[in-house]
C-alpha atoms as a PDB file:
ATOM      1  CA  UNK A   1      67.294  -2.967  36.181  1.00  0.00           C
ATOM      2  CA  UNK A   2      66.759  -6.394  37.794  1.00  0.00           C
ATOM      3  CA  UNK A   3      64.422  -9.441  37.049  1.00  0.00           C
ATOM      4  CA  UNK A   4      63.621 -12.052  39.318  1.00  0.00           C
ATOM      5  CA  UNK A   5      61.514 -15.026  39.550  1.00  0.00           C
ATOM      6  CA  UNK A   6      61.123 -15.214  43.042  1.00  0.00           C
ATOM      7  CA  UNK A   7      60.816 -12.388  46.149  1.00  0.00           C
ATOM      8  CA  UNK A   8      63.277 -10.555  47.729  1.00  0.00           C
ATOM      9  CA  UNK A   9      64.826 -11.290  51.248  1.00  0.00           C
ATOM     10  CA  UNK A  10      64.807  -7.436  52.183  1.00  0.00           C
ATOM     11  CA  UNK A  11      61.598  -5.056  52.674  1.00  0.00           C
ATOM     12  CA  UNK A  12      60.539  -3.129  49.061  1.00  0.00           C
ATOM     13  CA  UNK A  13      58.047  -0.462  47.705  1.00  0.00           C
ATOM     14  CA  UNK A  14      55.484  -1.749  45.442  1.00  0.00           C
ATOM     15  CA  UNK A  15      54.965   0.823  42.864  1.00  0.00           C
ATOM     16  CA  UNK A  16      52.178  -1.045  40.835  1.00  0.00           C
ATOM     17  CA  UNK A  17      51.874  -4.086  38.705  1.00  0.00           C
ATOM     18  CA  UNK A  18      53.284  -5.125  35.244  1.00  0.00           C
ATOM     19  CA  UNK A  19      52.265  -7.444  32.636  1.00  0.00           C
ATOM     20  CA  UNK A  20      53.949  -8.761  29.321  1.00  0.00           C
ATOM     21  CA  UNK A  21      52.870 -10.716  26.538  1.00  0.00           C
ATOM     22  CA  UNK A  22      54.300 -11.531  23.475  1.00  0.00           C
ATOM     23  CA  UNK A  23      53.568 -14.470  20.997  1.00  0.00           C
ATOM     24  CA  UNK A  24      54.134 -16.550  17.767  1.00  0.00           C
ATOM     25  CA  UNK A  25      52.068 -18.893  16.204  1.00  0.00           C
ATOM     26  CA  UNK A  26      53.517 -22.119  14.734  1.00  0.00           C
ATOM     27  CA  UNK A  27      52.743 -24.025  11.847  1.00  0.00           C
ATOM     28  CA  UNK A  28      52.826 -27.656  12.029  1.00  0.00           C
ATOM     29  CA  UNK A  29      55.658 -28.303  10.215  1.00  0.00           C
ATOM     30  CA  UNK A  30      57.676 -25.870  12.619  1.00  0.00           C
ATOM     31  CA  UNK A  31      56.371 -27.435  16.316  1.00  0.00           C
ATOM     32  CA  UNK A  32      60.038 -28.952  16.637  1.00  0.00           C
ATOM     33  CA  UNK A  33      61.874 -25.615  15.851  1.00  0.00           C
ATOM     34  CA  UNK A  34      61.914 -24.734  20.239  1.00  0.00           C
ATOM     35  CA  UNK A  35      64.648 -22.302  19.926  1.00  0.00           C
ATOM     36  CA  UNK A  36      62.220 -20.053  18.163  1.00  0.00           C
ATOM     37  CA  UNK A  37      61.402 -19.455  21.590  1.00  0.00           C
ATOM     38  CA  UNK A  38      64.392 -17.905  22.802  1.00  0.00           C
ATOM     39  CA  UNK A  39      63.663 -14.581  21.398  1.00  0.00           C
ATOM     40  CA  UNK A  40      60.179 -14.643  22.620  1.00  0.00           C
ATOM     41  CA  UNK A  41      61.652 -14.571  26.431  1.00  0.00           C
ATOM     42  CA  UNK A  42      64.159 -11.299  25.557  1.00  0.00           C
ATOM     43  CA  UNK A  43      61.129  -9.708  24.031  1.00  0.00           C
ATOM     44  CA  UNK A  44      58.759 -10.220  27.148  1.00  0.00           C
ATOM     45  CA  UNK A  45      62.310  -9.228  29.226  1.00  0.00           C
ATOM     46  CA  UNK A  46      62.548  -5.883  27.355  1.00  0.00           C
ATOM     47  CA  UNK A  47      58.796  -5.102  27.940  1.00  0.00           C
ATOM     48  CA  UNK A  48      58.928  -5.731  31.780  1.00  0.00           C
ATOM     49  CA  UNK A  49      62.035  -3.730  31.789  1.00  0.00           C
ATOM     50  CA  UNK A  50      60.118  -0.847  30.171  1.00  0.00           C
ATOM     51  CA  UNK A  51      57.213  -1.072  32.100  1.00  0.00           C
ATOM     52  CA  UNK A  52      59.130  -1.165  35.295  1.00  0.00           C
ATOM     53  CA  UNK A  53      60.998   2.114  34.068  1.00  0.00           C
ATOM     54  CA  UNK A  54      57.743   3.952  33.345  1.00  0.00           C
ATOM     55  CA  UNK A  55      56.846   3.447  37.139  1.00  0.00           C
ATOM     56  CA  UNK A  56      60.947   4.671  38.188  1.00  0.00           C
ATOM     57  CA  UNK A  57      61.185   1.598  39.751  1.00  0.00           C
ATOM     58  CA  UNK A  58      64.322  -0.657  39.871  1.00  0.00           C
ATOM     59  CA  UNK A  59      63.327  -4.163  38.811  1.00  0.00           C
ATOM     60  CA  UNK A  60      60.796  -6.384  38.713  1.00  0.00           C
ATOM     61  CA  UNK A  61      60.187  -9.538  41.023  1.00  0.00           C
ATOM     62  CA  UNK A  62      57.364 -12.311  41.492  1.00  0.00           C
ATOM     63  CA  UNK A  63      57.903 -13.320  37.498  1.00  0.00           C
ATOM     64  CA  UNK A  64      55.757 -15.683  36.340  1.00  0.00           C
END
């Protein structure tokens, strides 16, 4: 399974359109605490990952 933020250089079958979202709200006292954050991007990873494996395809590209 790949991820990628941009296209590919080589021709590809589209086999539909995935979306992630995951979130956490922050108190005040917490706003400087970024690397909270970190874990947010491996959850969204692990959704587009299983979202790409529901449609059998081998990664996802075009992340945004």
């Amino acid at each position: 399974m790949f991820l990628s933020t941009s296209g590919l250089n080589q021709s590809y079958i589209l086999k539909g359109i995935v979306n992630a979202t995951v979130k956490r709200t922050l108190k005040a006292e917490e706003l400087d605490e970024v690397d909270q954050f970190d874990n947010l991007y491996a959850q969204v990873q692990k959704k587009l990952e299983n979202k790409a494996l529901e449609l059998d395809a081998d990664g996802v590209i075009d992340i945004r």
